[in-house]
Every structure is written in structure tokens, then in C-alpha cells.
Protein backbone atom coordinates (compact mmCIF):
# COMPACT_ATOMS: atom_id res chain seq x y z
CA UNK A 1 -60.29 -46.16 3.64
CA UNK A 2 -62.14 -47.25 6.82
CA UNK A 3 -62.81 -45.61 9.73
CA UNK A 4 -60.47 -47.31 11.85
CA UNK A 5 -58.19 -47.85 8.99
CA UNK A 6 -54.53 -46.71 10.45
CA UNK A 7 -52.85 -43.52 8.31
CA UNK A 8 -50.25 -45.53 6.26
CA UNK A 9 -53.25 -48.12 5.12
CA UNK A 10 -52.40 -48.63 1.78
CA UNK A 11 -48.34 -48.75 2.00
CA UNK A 12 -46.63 -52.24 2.12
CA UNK A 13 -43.25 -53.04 3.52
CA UNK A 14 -40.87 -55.59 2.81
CA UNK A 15 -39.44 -56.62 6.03
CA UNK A 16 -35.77 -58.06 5.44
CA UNK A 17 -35.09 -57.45 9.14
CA UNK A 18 -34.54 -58.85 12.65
CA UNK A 19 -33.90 -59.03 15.44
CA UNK A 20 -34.48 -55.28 16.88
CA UNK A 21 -33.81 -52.16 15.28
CA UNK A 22 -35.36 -52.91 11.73
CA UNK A 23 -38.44 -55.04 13.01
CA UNK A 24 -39.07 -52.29 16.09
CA UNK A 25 -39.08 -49.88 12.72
CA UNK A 26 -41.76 -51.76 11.21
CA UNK A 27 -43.84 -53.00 13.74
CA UNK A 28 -44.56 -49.04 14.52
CA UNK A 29 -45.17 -48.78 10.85
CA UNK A 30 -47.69 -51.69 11.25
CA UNK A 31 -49.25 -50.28 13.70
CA UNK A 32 -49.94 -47.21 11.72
CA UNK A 33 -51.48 -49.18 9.16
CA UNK A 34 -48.89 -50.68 6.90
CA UNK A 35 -48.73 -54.03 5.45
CA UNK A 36 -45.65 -55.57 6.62
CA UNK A 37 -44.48 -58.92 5.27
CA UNK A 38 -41.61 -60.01 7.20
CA UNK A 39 -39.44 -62.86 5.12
CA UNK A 40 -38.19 -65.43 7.01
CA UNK A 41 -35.48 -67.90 6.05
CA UNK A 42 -37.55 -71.44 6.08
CA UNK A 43 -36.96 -73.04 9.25
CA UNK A 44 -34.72 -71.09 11.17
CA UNK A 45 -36.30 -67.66 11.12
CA UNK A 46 -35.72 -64.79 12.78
CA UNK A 47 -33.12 -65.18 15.75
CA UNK A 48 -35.16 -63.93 18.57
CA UNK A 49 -37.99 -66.21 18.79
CA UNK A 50 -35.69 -68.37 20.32
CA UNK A 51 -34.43 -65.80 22.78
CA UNK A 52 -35.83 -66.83 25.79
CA UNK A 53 -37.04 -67.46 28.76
CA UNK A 54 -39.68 -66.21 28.96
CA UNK A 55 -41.83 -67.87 26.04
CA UNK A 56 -45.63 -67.81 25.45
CA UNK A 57 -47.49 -69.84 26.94
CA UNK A 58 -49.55 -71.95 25.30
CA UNK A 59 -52.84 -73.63 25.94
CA UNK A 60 -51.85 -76.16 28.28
CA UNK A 61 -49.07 -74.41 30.34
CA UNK A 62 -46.21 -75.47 28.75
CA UNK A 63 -43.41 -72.93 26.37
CA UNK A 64 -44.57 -72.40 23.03
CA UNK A 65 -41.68 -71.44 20.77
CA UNK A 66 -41.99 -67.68 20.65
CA UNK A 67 -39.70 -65.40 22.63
CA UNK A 68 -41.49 -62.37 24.66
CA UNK A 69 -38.33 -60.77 22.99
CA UNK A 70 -39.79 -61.54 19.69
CA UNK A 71 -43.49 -60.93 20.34
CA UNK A 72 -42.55 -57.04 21.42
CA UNK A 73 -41.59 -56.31 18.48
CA UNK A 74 -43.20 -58.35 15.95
CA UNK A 75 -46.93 -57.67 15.77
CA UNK A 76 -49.16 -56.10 12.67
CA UNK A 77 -46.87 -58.03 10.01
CA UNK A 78 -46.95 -61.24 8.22
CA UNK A 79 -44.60 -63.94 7.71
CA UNK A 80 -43.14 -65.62 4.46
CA UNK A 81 -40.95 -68.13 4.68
CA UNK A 82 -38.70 -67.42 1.56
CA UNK A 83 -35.10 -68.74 1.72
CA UNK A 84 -34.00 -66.01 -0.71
CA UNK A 85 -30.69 -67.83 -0.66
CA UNK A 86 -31.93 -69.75 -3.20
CA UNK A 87 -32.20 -68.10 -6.73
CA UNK A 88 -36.21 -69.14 -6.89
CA UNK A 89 -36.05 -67.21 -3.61
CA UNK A 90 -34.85 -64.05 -4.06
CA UNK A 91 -37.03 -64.01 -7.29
CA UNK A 92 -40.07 -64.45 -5.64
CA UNK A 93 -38.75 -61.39 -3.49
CA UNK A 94 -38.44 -59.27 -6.38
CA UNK A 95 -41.74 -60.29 -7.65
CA UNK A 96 -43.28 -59.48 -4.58
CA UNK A 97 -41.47 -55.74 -4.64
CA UNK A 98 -43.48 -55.13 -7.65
CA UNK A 99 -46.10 -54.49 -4.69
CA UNK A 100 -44.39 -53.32 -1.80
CA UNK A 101 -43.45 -49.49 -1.40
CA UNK A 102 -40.69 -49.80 1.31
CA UNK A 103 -37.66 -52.29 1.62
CA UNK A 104 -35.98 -52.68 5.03
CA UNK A 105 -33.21 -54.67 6.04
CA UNK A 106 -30.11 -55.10 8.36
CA UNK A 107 -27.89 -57.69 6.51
CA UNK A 108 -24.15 -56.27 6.92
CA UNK A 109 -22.93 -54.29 4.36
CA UNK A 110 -23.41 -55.56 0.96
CA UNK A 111 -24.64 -59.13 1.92
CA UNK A 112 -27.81 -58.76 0.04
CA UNK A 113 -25.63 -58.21 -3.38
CA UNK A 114 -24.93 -61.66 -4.23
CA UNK A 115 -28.98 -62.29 -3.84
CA UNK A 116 -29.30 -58.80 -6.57
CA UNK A 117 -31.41 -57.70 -3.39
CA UNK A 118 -29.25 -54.63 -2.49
CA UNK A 119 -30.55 -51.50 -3.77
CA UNK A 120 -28.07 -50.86 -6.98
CA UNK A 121 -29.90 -53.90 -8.20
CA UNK A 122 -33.57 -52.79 -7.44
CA UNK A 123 -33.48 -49.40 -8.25
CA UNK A 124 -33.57 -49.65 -11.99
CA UNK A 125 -36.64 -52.25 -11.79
CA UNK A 126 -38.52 -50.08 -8.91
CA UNK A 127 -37.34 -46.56 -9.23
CA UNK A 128 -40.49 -45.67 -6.57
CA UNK A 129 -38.97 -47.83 -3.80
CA UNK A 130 -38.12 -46.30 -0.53
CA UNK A 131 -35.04 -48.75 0.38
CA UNK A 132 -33.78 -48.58 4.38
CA UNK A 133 -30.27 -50.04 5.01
CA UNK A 134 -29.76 -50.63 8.93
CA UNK A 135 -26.36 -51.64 9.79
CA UNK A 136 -23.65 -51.25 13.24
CA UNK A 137 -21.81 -48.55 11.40
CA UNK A 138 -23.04 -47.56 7.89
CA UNK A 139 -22.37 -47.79 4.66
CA UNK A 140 -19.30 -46.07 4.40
CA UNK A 141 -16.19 -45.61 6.55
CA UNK A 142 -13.55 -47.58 7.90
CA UNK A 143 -15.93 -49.59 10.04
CA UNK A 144 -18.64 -50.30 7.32
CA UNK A 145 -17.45 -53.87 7.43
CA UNK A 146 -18.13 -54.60 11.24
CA UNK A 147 -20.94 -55.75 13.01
CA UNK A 148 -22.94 -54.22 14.89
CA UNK A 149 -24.56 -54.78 18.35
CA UNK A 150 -26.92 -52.51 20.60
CA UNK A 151 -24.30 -53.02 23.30
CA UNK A 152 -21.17 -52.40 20.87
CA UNK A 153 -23.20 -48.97 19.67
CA UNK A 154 -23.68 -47.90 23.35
CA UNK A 155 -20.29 -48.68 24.39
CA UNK A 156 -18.80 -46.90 21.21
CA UNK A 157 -21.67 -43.74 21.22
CA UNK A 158 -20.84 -42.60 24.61
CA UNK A 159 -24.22 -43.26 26.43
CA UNK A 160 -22.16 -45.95 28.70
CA UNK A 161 -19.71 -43.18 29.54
CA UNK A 162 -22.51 -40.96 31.26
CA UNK A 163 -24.84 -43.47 32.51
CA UNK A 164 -24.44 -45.37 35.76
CA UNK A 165 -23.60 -44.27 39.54
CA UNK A 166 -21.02 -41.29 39.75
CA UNK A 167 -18.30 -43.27 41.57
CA UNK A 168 -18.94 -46.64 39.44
CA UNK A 169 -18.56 -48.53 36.40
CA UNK A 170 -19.75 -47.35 32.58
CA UNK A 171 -23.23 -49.27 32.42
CA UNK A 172 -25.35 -50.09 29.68
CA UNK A 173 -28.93 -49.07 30.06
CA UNK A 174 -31.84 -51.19 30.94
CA UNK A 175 -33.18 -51.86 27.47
CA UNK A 176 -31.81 -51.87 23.95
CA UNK A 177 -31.87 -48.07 23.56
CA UNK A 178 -29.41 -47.66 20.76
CA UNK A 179 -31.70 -50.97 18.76
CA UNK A 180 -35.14 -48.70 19.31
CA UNK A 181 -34.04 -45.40 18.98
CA UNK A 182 -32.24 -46.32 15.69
CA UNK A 183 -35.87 -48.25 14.76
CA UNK A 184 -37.28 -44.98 15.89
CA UNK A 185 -35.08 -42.93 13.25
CA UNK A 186 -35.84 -45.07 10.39
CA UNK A 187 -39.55 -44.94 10.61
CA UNK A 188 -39.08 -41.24 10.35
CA UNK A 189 -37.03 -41.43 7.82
CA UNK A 190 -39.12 -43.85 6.18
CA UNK A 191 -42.12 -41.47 6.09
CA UNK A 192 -40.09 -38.36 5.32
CA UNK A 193 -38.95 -40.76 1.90
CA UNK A 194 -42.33 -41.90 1.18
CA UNK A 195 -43.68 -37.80 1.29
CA UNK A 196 -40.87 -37.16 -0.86
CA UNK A 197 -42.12 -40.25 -3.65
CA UNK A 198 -45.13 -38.58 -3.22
CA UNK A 199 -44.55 -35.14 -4.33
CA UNK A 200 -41.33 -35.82 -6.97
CA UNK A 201 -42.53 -39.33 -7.66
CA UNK A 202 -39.25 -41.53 -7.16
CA UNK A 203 -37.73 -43.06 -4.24
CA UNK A 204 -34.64 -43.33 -2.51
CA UNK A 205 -32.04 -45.11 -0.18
CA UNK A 206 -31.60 -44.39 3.37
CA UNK A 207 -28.37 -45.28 4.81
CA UNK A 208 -28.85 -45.75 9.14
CA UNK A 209 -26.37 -47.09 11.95
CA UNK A 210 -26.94 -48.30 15.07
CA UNK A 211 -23.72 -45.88 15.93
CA UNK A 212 -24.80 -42.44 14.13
CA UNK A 213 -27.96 -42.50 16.11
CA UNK A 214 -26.37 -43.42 19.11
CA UNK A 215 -24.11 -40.14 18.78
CA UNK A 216 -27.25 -38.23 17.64
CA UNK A 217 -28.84 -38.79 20.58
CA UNK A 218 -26.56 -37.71 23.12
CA UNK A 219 -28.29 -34.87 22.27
CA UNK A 220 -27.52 -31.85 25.08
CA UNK A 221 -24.67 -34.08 27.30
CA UNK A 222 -23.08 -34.08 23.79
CA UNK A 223 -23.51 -30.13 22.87
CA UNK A 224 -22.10 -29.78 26.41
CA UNK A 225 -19.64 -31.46 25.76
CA UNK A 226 -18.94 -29.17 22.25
CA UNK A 227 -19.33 -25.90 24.01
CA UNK A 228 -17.27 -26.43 26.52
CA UNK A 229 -15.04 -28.74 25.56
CA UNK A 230 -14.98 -30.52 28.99
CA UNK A 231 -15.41 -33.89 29.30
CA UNK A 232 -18.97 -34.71 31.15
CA UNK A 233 -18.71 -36.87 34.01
CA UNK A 234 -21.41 -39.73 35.67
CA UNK A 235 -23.73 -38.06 37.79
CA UNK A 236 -26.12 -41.41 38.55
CA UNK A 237 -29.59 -39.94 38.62
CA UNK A 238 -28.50 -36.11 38.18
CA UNK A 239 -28.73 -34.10 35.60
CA UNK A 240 -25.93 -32.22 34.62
CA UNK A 241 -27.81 -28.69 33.93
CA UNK A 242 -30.38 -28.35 36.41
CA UNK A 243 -29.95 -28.85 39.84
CA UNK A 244 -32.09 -30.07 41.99
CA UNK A 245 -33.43 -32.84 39.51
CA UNK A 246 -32.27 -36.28 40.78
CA UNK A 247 -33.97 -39.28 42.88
CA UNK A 248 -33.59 -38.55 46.51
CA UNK A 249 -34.22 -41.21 49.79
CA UNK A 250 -37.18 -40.22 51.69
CA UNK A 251 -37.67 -41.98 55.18
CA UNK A 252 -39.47 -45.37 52.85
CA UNK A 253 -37.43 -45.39 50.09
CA UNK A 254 -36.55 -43.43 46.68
CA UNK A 255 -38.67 -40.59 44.64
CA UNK A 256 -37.69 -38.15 42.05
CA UNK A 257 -37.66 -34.60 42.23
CA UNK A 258 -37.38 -32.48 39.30
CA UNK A 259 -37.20 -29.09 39.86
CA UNK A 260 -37.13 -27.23 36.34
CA UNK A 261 -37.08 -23.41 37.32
CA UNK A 262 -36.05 -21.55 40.42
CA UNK A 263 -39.78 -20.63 40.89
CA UNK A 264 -40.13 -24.44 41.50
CA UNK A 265 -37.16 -24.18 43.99
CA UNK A 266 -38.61 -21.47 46.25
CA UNK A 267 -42.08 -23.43 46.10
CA UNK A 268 -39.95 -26.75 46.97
CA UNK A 269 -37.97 -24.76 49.99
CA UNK A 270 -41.26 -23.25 51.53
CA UNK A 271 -42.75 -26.52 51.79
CA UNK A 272 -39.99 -28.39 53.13
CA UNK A 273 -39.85 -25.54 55.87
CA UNK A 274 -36.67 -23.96 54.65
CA UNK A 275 -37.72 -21.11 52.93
CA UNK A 276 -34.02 -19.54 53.45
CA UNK A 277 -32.23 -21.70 51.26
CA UNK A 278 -34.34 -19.95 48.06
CA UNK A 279 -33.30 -16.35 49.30
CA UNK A 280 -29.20 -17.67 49.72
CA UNK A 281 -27.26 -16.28 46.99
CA UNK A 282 -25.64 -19.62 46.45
CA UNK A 283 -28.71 -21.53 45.66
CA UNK A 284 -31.23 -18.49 44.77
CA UNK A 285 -31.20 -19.33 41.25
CA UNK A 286 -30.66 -22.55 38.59
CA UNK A 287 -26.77 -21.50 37.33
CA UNK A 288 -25.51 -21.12 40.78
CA UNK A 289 -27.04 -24.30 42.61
CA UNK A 290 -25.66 -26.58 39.48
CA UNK A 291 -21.96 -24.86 40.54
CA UNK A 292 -22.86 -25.57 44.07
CA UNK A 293 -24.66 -29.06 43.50
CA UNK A 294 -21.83 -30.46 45.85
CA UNK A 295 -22.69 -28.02 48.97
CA UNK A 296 -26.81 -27.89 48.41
CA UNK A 297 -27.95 -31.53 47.70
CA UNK A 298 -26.12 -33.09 51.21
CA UNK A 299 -27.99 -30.04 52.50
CA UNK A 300 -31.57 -30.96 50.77
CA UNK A 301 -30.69 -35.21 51.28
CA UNK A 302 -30.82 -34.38 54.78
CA UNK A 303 -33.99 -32.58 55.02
CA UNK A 304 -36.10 -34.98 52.79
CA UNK A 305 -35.23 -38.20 54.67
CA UNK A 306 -36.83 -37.01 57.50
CA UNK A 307 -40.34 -37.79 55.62
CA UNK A 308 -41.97 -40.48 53.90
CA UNK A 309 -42.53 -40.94 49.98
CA UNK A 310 -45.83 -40.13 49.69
CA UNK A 311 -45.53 -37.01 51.90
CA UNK A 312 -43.43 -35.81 49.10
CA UNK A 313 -45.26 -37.11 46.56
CA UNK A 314 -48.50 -35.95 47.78
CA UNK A 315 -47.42 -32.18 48.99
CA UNK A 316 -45.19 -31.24 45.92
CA UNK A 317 -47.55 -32.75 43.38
CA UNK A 318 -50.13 -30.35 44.89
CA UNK A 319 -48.01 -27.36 44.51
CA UNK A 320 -47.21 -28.24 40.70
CA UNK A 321 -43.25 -29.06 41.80
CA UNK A 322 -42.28 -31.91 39.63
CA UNK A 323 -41.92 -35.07 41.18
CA UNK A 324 -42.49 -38.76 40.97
CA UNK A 325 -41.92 -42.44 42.25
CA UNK A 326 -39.34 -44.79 40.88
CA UNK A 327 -41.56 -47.44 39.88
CA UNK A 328 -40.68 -51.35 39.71
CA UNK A 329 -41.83 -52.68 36.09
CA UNK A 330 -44.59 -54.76 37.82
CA UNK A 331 -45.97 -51.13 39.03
CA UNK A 332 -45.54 -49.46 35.97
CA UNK A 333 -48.21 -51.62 34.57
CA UNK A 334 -50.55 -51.25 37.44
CA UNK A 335 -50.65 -47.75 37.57
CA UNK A 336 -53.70 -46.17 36.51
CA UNK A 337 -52.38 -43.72 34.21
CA UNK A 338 -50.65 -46.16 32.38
CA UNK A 339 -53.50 -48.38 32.59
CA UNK A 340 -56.05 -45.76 31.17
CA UNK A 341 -53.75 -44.93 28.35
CA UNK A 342 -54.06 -48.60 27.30
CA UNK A 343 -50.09 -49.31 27.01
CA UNK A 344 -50.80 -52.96 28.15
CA UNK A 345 -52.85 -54.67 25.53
CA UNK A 346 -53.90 -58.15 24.89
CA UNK A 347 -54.04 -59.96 21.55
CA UNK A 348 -55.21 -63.63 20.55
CA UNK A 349 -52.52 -66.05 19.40
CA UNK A 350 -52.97 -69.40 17.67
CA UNK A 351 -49.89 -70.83 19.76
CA UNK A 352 -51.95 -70.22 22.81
CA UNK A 353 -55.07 -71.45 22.08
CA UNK A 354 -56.57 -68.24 20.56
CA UNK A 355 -55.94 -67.22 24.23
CA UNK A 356 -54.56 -63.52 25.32
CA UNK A 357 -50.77 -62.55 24.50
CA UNK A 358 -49.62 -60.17 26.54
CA UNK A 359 -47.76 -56.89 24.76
CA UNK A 360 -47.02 -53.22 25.15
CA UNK A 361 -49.58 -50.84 23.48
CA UNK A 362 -48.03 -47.78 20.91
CA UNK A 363 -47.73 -44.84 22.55
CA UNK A 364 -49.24 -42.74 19.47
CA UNK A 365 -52.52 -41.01 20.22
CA UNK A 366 -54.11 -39.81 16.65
CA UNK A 367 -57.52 -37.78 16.39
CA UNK A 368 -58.33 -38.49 12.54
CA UNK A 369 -57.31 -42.13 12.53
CA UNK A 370 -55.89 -44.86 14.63
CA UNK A 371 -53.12 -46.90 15.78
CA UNK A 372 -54.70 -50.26 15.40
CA UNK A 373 -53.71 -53.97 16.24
CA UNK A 374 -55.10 -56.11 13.59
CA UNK A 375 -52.26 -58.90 13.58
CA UNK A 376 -50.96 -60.68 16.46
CA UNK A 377 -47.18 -61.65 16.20
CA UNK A 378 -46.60 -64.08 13.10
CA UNK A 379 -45.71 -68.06 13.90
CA UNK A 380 -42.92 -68.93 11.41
CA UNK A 381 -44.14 -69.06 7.69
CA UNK A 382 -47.56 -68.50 8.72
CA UNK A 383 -48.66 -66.44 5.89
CA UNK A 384 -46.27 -67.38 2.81
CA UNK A 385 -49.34 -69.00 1.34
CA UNK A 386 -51.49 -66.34 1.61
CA UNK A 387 -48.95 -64.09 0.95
CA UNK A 388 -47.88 -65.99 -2.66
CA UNK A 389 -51.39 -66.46 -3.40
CA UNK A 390 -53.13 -62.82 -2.63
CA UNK A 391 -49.67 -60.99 -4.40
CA UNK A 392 -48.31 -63.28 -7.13
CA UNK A 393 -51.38 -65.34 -7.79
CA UNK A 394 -49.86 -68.37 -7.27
CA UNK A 395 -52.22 -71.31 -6.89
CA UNK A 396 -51.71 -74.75 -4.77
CA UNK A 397 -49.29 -76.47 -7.46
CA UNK A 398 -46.92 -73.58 -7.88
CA UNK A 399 -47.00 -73.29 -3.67
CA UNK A 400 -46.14 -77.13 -3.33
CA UNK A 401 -43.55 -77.10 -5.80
CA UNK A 402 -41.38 -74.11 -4.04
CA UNK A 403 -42.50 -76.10 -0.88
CA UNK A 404 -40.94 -79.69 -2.17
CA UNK A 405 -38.35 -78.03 -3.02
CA UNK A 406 -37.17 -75.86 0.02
CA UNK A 407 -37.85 -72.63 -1.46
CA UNK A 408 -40.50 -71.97 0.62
């Protein structure tokens, strides 16, 4: 292994997926050093490269025809074209599996069957692979059947319910959360699968749904909910067990404060000059201001718009109270911490001239090996040939054949 070789160099992925969920999954996988080949259907492939504006740019200006949707979430693999539709198809994919460690997909329930792609049909050629399932709902249960959307999952999971402004509507959030975080889940169960081959020598299936990890993640607003049995309501930007941790409107515009202990509290009080309201039994400690949140925040709104942001900003940072500005995405990306931390990167891309595209750096930070970004987002079918050729052996005849006649 090289020195800048990424910690999963050596395992390769079969990428059945798109769209979000399944290709976030294995573009962090990528990134940790994974060959991923993504199979595309010839000529149509996956959905969101046409999910735009905005498209890359290419050379001279003018849309190329990949989706920033698709580029986020699409670099470190490689794409074959394989319309496994067709029986020549779905042979080469089992050919290729001889190879591959780690089958992904999100086809609905039992729709890779009919291809003898689904894992009752592998398991008995390839009793090592590690075989993730990604559907809406799962495998079993009396939605199985349905499909599945990020917006469906949040609606159904709850996270609607207690996001958005106290007196308004159920809102979605800002991204695809219940897409990633589901992504998220299968790379770790990916890896815990792949330990498991490891040590006992055979793999297994994993069966994920865009609405279990919705649920799963609801994570203390759902315990709440489970220990007390009451309901929990929209607080906007409040948090429902500490109090105060919200934004609040200085005299410029919004920051966050986030004070975690009542420590914090008296700190926060002494510097906005009101070193009384940390010695009142109502708000003295965490359990009494989050019963009181309705008397003590009009109280502490009133103080803090006397002052500008970066008053606020400035003083509490100094005193270690928690606090921060609400940034606007083009400000996220200019800040220097974020900057530093390299979670804007640039790679080449043939579809813009071998100039820069634009993308967001992994968060992962690793002492004994890297995070690395060899590949930049595939074009369409850009590596079935030397995909074919480097795995199967194929050679120019047997490529132009499956190529004359649709296969590939």
C-alpha cells in the first residue's frame, strides 16, 4: 500500500445506485480508498446528472451535461455503462462480482430478481459478498412495496413535525438529510460487514430504509418523546432541553447562543450586565429556565438587541460561552476555518477543459492514512472500457461487439 493510499485501498464496490443515498454511501467509501464502479444504464444514466441548473461549466462558458447535484456526490468512482437489462448485461455484472467485495443498490424491492442480481441469487456464487439493499421502507412490512423519497421519509419519520418556526408550517430541512444520513448508515454498516468477512470469512446482506434511519435519528426529541410520552412541539431555533440555546436578534441581525451549563449562564448574565438573573431561583439553573423558557428569553431578547453581532460574538467567544453567526452558504465557504480545513476542493474535469470543478471536501481527518481524491466525477460510460478490459480481460472485439449491440 502507498503512502497516501486511502484505508479501504484494496476493496471494490459495485455501485448499483443513484441518485442520493446509495451513491453519497459510496462516494465516502471512495474517498477512503475504495474502488467504486458505478453501472450505468447506456444512455440514460443516472437521473441526477440531469438535475439541474446549475451544470458545469465547460471550457467555453456554456452547460456541460453534469448536474452540481450529481457531481456532489459522485466523485472517486468509475462508470460502466452496462444495460444489465439485457441478459449479456447482467452477466457481465456477475462476472465483474467475481472482483468486487461490496454490492450496493436502491432498486425497489425485488426489482433486481428478474436480472438474478438480488442477493438470493449471488450468494451461492459469492458467499464473501457484503450485499447493501437501500430502499424507502425495507425489505419487509406492509410498505416494502412503496417508493421511497427523501421528502416522503422526512414527512413520514417525524423530522418535519419538529422542524420549522413554532407558530408555522411542518418544513422539510434544507438538504436531503434523510438521503445522507441513510448513505451515512450504510457505509457503517458496510465496514462493520466487511470486519465481520474478515474475521468469520463470509459475507452478508444489509437491509436499510430511507424511513428506519429517519426514525433512528430523531435521536433525543424521540427518547423525549418515549419518556414522557408527550408529544414535542416546534420550537424554530430552540432546543427543547437546554435553555438558553437558540439564535437571538442583536441590533445587526441574527447570532446563536448556546449556552450548555448554568456555569455558562452566570458567565453569559455577568457580561450582559445582569448578573441577577443567574442568582433568581427561576432561571439559576438549566431544569428551571427550560420550564420558564416562556418568562426568561422575552427577558434575555430584550437585553441582546440593544448590541451589535459582533459585540456578542466577540465578548462571549472570549469568555468560552458558546456562540456563533448564522452564516449565508456563500460565507460558509469563505470563512477561514472552513477554508483551512480544506472542505472546498477543486478537481480537473474533462467536460471542462481539464479545468477546476468545484466540490465539497470529506470531513474525515485520518493520522495513518488519507482521505484522498484521485477521481473526479465520472462522464457517462467513461470507464466501461477500461473497466471490461483491466477486470474481465476483454480485448477491442469483445468491447465492440457488446457495443454494436447495445449492451454496453
Amino acid at each position: 500500500m502507498t503512502e497516501n493510499a486511502g484505508p479501504l485501498s484494496g476493496i471494490r464496490i459495485l455501485d448499483l445506485s443513484r441518485v442520493l443515498a446509495g451513491p453519497y454511501c459510496t462516494q465516502l467509501l471512495g474517498d477512503l480508498g475504495a474502488d467504486v464502479i458505478k453501472i450505468e444504464k447506456p444512455g440514460v444514466g443516472d437521473e441526477t446528472r440531469r438535475w439541474g441548473p446549475p451544470y458545469l461549466k465547460g471550457k467555453d462558458g456554456a452547460d456541460t451535461s453534469e448536474s452540481a447535484y450529481y457531481l456532489s456526490c459522485n466523485r472517486n468512482k468509475r462508470s460502466a455503462a452496462i444495460d444489465i437489462s439485457r441478459p449479456e448485461g447482467s452477466a457481465l455484472v456477475r462476472r465483474l462480482l467475481a472482483s468486487c467485495d461490496v454490492l450496493i443498490e436502491n432498486f425497489k424491492v425485488g426489482g433486481l430478481k428478474k436480472y438474478s442480481l438480488d442477493y438470493e441469487g449471488l450468494k451461492g456464487d459469492f458467499p464473501r459478498l457484503v450485499y447493501c439493499s437501500i430502499t424507502g421502507f425495507g425489505q419487509t412490512g406492509p410498505y416494502a412495496g412503496f417508493p421511497g423519497y427523501d421528502f416522503i421519509a422526512q414527512g413520514m419519520g417525524g423530522i418535519m413535525d419538529v422542524t420549522g418556526a413554532a407558530d408555522g408550517p411542518p418544513t422539510k430541512t434544507g438538504v436531503a438529510i434523510a438521503d445522507i444520513m441513510c448513505g451515512m448508515y450504510a457505509s457503517t454498516a458496510v465496514l462493520a460487514a466487511l470486519h465481520r468477512r474478515d474475521r468469520e470469512g463470509v459475507g452478508q446482506y444489509i437491509d436499510l430504509s430511507l424511513l428506519d434511519t429517519q426514525v433512528a435519528w430523531l435521536a433525543n426529541v424521540g427518547v423525549n418523546y418515549l419518556t414522557s410520552g408527550e408529544a414535542p412541539v416546534r420550537l424554530g431555533n430552540a432546543h427543547p432541553n437546554i435553555v438558553p440555546y437558540q439564535t437571538f436578534e442583536a441590533s445587526d441581525g441574527p447570532f446563536i447562543l448556546a449556552v450548555g451549563n448554568d456555569a455558562q449562564f452566570r458567565t453569559f448574565c455577568g457580561f450582559a450586565g445582569r448578573s441577577e438573573l443567574a442568582d433568581d431561583e427561576r432561571f439559576a439553573v438549566n431544569a428551571e429556565r427550560v420550564r420558564r423558557r416562556r418568562t426568561l428569553i422575552p427577558i434575555l431578547e430584550e437585553i441582546i438587541r440593544r448590541r451589535p453581532r459582533r459585540h456578542w460574538l466577540d465578548g462571549l467567544t472570549d469568555l468560552n460561552v458558546p456562540c456563533g453567526p448564522v452564516n449565508a452558504v456563500p460565507e460558509v465557504f469563505n470563512d477561514p476555518q472552513v477554508i483551512h480545513r480544506e472542505m472546498a476542493i477543486a478537481m480537473t474535469h474533462p467536460l471542462a477543459g481539464n479545468d477546476a470543478v468545484n466540490l465539497i471536501g470529506n470531513p474525515i481527518k485520518l493520522s495513518g492514512s488519507k482521505t484522498n481524491y484521485r477521481r473526479p466525477p465520472p462522464t457517462l460510460g467513461e470507464h466501461t472500457d477500461e473497466v471490461l478490459t483491466e477486470l474481465l480481460g476483454m480485448d477491442g472485439d469483445e468491447l465492440a461487439k457488446l457495443r454494436a449491440g447495445g449492451v454496453i
